[in-house]
C-alpha atoms as a PDB file:
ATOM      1  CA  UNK A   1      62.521 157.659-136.447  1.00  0.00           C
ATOM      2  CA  UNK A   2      65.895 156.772-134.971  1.00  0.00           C
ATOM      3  CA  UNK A   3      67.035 153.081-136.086  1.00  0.00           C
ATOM      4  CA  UNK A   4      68.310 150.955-132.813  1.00  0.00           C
ATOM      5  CA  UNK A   5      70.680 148.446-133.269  1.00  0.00           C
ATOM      6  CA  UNK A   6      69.620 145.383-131.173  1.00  0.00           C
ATOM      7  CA  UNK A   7      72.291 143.787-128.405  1.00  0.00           C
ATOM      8  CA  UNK A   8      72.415 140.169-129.016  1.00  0.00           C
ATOM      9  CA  UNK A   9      73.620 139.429-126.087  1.00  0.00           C
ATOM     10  CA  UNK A  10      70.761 141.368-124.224  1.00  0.00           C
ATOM     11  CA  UNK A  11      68.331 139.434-126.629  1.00  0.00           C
ATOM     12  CA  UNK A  12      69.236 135.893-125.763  1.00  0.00           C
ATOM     13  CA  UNK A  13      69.980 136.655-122.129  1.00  0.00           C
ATOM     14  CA  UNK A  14      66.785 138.220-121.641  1.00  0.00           C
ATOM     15  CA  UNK A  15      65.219 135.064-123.321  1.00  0.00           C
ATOM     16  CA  UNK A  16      67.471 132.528-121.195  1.00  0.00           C
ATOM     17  CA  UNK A  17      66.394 133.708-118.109  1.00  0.00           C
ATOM     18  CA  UNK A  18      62.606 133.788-118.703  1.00  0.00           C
ATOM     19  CA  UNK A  19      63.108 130.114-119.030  1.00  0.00           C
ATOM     20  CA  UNK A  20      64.615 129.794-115.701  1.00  0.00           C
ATOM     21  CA  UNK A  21      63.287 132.010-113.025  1.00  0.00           C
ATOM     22  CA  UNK A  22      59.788 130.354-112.514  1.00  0.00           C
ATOM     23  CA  UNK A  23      57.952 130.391-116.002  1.00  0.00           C
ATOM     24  CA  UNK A  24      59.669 126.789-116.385  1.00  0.00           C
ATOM     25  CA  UNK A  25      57.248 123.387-115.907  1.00  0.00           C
ATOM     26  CA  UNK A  26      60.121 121.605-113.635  1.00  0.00           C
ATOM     27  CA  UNK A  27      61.400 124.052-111.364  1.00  0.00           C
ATOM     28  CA  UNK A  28      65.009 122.163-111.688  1.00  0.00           C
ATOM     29  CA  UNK A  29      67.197 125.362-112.410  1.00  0.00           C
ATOM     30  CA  UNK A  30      67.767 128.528-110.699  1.00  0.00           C
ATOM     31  CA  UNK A  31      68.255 132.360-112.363  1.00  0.00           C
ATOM     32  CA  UNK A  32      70.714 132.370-114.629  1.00  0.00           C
ATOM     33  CA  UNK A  33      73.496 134.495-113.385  1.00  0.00           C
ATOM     34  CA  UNK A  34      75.396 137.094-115.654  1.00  0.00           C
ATOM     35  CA  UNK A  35      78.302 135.206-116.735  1.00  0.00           C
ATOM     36  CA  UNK A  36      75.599 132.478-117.166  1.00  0.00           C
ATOM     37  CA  UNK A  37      73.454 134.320-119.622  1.00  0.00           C
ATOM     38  CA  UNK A  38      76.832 135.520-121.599  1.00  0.00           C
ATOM     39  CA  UNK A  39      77.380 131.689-121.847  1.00  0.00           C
ATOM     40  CA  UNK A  40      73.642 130.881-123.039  1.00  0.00           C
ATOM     41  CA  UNK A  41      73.837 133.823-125.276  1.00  0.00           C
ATOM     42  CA  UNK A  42      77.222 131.972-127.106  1.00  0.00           C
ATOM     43  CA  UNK A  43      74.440 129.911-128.196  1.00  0.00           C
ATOM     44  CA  UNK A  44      73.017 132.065-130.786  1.00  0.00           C
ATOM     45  CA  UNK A  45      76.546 132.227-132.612  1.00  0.00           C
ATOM     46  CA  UNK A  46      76.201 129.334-135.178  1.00  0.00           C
ATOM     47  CA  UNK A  47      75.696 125.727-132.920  1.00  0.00           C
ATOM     48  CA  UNK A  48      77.580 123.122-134.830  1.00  0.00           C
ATOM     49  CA  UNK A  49      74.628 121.181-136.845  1.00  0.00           C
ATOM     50  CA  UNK A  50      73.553 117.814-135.624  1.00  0.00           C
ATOM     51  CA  UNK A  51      72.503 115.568-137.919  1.00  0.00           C
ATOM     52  CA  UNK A  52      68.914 114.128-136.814  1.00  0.00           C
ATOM     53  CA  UNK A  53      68.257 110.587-136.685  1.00  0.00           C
ATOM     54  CA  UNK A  54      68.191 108.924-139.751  1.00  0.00           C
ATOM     55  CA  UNK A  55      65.765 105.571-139.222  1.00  0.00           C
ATOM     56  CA  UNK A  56      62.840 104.979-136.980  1.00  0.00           C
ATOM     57  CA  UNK A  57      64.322 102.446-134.865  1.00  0.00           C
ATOM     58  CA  UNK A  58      67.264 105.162-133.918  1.00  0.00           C
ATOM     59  CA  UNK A  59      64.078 107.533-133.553  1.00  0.00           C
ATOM     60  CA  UNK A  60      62.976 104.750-131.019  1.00  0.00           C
ATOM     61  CA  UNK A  61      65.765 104.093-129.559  1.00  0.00           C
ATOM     62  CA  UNK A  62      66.481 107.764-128.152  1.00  0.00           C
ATOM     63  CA  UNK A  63      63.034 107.813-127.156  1.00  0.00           C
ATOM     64  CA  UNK A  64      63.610 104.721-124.748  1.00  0.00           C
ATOM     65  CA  UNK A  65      66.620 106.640-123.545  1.00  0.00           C
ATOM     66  CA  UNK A  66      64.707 109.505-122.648  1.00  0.00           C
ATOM     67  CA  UNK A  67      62.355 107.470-120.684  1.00  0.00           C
ATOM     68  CA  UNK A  68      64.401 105.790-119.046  1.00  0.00           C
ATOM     69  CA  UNK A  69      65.896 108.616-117.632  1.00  0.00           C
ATOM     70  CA  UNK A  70      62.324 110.667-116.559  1.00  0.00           C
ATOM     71  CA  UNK A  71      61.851 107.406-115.001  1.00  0.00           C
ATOM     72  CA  UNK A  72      64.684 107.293-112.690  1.00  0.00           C
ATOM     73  CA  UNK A  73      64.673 111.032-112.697  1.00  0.00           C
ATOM     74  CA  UNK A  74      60.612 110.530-110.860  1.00  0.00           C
ATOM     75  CA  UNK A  75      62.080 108.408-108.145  1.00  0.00           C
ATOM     76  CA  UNK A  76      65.040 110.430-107.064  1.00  0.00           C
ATOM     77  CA  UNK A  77      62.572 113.361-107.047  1.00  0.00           C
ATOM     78  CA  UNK A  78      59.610 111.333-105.422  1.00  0.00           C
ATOM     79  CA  UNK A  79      62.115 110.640-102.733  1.00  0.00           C
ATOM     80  CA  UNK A  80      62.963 113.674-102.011  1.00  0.00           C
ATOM     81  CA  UNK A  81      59.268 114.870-101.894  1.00  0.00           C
ATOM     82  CA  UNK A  82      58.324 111.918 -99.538  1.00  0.00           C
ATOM     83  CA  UNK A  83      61.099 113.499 -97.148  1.00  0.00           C
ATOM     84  CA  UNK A  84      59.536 113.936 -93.729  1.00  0.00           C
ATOM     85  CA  UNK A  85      59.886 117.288 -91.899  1.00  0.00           C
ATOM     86  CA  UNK A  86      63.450 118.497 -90.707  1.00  0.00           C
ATOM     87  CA  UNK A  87      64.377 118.259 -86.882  1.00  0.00           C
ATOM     88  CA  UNK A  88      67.543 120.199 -85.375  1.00  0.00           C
ATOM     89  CA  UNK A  89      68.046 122.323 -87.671  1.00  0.00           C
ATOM     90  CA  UNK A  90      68.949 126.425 -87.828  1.00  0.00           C
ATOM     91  CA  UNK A  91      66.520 128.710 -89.444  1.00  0.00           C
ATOM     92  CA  UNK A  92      68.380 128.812 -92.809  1.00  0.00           C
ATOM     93  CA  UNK A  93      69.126 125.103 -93.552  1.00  0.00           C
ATOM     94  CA  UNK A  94      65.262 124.609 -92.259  1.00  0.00           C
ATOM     95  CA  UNK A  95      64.520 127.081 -95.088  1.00  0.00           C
ATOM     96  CA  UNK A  96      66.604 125.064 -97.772  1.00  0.00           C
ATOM     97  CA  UNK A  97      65.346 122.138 -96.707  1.00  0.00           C
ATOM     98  CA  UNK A  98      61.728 123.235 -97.854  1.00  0.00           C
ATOM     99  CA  UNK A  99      62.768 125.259-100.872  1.00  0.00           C
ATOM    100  CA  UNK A 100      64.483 121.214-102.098  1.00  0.00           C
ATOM    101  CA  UNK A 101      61.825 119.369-100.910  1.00  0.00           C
ATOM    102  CA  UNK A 102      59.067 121.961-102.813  1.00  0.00           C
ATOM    103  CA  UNK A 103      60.954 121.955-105.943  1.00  0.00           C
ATOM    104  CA  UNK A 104      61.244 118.459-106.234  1.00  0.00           C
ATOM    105  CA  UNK A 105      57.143 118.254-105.606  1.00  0.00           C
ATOM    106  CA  UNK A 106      57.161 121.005-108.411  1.00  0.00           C
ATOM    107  CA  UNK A 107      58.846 118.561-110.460  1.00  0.00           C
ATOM    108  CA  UNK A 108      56.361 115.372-109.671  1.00  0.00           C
ATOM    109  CA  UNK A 109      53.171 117.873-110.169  1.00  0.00           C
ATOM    110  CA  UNK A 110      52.372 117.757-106.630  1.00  0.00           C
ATOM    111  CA  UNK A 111      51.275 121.086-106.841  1.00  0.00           C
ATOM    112  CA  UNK A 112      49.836 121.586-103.160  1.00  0.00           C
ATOM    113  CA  UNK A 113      52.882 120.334-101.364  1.00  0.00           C
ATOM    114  CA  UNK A 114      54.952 122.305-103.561  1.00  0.00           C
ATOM    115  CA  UNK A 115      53.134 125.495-102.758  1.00  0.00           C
ATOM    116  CA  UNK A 116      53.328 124.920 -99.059  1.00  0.00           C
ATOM    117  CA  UNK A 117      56.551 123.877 -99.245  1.00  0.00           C
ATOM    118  CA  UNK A 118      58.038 127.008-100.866  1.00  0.00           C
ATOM    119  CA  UNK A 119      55.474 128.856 -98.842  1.00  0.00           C
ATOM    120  CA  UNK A 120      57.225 127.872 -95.405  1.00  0.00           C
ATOM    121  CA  UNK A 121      60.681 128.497 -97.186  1.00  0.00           C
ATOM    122  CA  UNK A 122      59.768 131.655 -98.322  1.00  0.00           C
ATOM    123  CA  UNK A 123      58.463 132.129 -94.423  1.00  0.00           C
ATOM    124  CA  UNK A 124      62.126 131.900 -93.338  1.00  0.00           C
ATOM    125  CA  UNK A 125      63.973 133.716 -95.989  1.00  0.00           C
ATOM    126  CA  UNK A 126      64.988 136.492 -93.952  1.00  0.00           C
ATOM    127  CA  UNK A 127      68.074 134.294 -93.483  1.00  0.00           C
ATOM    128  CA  UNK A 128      68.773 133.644 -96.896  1.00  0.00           C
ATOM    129  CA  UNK A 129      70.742 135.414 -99.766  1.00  0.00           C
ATOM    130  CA  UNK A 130      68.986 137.474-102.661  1.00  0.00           C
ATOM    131  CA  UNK A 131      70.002 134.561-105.010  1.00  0.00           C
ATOM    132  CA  UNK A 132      68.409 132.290-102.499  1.00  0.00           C
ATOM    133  CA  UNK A 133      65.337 134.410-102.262  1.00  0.00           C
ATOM    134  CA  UNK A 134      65.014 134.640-105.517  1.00  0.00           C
ATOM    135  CA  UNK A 135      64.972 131.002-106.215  1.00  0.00           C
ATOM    136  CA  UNK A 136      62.143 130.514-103.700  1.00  0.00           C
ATOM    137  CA  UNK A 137      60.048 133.196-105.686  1.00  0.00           C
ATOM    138  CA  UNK A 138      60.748 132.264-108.828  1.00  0.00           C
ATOM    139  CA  UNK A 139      59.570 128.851-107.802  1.00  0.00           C
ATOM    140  CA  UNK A 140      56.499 130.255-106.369  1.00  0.00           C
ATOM    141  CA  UNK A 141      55.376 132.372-109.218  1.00  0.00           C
ATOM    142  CA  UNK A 142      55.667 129.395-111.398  1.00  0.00           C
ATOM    143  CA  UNK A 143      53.788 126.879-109.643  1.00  0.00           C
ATOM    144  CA  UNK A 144      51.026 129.465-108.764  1.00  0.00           C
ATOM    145  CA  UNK A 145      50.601 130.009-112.276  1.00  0.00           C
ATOM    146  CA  UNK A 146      50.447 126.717-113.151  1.00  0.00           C
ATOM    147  CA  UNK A 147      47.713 126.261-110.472  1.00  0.00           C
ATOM    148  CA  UNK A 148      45.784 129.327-111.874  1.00  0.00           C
ATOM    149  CA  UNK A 149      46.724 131.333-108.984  1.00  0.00           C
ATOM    150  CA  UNK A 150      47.865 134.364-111.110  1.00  0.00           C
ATOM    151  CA  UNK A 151      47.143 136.894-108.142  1.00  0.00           C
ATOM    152  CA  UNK A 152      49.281 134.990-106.252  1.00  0.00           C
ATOM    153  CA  UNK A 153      51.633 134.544-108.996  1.00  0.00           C
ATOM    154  CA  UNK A 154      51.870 138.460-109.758  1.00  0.00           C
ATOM    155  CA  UNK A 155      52.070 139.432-106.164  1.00  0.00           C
ATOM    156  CA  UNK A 156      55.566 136.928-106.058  1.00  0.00           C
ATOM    157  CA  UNK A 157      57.192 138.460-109.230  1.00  0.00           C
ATOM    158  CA  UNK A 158      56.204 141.976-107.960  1.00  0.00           C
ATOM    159  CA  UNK A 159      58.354 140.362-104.940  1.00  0.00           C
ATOM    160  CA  UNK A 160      61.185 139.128-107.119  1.00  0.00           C
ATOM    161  CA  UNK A 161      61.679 142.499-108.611  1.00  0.00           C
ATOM    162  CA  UNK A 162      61.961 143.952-105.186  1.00  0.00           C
ATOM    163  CA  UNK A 163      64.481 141.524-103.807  1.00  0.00           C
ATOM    164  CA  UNK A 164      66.763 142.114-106.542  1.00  0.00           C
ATOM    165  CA  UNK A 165      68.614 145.241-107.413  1.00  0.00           C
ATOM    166  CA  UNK A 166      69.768 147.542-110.068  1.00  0.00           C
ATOM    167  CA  UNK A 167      72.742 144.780-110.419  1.00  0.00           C
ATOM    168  CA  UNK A 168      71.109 142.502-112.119  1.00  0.00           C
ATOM    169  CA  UNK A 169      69.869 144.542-114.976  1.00  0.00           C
ATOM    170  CA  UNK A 170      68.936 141.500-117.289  1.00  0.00           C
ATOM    171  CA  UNK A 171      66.794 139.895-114.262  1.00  0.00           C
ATOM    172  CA  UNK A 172      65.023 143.025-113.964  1.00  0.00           C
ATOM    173  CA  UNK A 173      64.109 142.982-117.425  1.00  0.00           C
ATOM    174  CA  UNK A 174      63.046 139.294-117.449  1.00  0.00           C
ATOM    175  CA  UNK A 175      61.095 139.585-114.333  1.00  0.00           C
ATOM    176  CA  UNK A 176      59.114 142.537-115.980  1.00  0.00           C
ATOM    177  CA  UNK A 177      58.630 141.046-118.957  1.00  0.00           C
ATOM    178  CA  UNK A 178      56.754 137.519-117.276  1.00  0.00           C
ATOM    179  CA  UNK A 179      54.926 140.181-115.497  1.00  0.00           C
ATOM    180  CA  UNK A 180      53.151 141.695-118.393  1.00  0.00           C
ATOM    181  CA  UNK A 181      52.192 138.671-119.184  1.00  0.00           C
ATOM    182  CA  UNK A 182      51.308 137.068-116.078  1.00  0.00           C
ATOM    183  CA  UNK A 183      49.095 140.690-115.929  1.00  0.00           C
ATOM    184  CA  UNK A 184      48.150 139.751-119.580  1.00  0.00           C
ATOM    185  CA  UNK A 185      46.418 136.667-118.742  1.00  0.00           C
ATOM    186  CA  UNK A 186      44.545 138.029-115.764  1.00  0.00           C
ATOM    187  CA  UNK A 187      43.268 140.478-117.719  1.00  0.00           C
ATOM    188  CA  UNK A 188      44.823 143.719-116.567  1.00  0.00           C
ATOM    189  CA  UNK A 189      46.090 145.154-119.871  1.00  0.00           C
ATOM    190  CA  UNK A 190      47.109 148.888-118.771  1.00  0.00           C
ATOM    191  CA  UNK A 191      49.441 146.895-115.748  1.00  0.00           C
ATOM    192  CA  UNK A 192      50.912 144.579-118.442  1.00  0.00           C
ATOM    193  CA  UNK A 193      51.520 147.940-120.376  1.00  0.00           C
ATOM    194  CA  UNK A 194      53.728 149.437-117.615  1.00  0.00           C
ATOM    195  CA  UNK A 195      55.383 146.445-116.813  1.00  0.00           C
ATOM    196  CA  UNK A 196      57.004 146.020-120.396  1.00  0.00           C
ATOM    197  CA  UNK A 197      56.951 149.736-120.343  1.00  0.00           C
ATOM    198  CA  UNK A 198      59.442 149.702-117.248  1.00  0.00           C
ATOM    199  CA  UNK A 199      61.605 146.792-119.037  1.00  0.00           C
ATOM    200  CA  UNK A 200      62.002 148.928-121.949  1.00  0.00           C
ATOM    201  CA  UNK A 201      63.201 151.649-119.727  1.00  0.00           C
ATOM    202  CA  UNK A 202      66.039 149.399-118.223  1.00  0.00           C
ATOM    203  CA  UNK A 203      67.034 147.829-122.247  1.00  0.00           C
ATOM    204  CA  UNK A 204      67.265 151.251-123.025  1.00  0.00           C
ATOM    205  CA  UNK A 205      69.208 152.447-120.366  1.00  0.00           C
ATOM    206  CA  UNK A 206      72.655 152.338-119.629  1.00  0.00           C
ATOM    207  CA  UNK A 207      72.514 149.303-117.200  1.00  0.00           C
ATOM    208  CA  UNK A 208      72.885 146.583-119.956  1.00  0.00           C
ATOM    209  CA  UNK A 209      75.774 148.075-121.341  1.00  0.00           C
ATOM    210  CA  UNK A 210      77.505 148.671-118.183  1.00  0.00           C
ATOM    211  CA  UNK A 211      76.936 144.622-117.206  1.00  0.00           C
ATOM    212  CA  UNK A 212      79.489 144.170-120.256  1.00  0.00           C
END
């Protein structure tokens, strides 16, 4: 049996961008790019230890911060949810408009107007970048899993991997990897197989160690 050495740096990337590209609750971040995931993957080398609080009122304390800021953090997205429909503008700021206004609805659980709102943004991304595009799917996929959707959910990663290229190794990977289990959960075992069977193909290619 031939003993593989494991990339680190393929490892944690692979693991920051899951978080990001849709499988996240709040839909606040976009995919990670490269020189993103090298940072995120810095991570792994020995953080500097924190000491953790040391009474309950500091426990309590923190925990009042951290309200406090979901709380103003609600508003400034509930405003931006509550936006009304866009007037004058081109195709692509129209599209922005809805992917901004859906995410923030992602972010207040308002789960139908997110979905319609990424919908129409997704409608007009023939004007948008790949990045762009990406975010709108990733932001799909996520909230129509949350929702239960996980056709719907599949058929948008199966559209992620299509929008990006063989570039973006790491994304590839990632986007493969949520969609075994996305095909997991739905109960299609021999598609989940193939999907982390095609990830495997790219880790074990040459693409990772060319994006060094």
């Amino acid at each position: 049996m031939t003993n593989r050495s494991v990339n680190p740096f393929a490892v944690a990337a692979i693991a920051a961008i899951i978080a990001v590209t849709g499988c996240q609750t709040d839909g606040e971040r976009p995919a990670l790019s490269l020189e993103q995931a090298r940072k995120e993957s810095a991570q792994f080398d020995g953080p500097s230890f924190v000491p953790p609080p040391r009474t309950i009122e500091d426990i309590t304390r923190i925990l009042d911060q951290q309200r406090r800021v979901d709380v103003v953090a609600e508003k400034i997205d509930t405003t931006a949810a509550d936006r009304p429909d866009p007037q004058g503008l081109d195709r692509r700021g129209t599209a922005l408009f809805y992917l901004e206004r859906g995410r923030a609805a992602r972010r207040i659980d308002r789960i139908p107007q997110a979905l319609s709102d990424l919908k129409k943004a997704l409608a007009l991304s023939d004007v948008l970048d790949p990045d762009e595009r990406h975010t709108i799917l990733g932001n799909l996929f996520g909230v129509e899993s949350k929702a239960g959707n996980m056709a719907d959910a599949i058929r948008h990663v199966n559209q992620a991997v299509t929008n990006d290229d063989e570039k973006k190794p790491i994304r590839i990977v990632a986007l493969q990897t949520l969609l075994a289990r996305f095909q997991a959960r739905s109960g299609d075992l021999t598609a989940a197989e193939h999907a982390l069977s095609r990830a495997n193909s790219v880790i074990d290619g040459r693409a990772i160690a060319e994006s060094w």
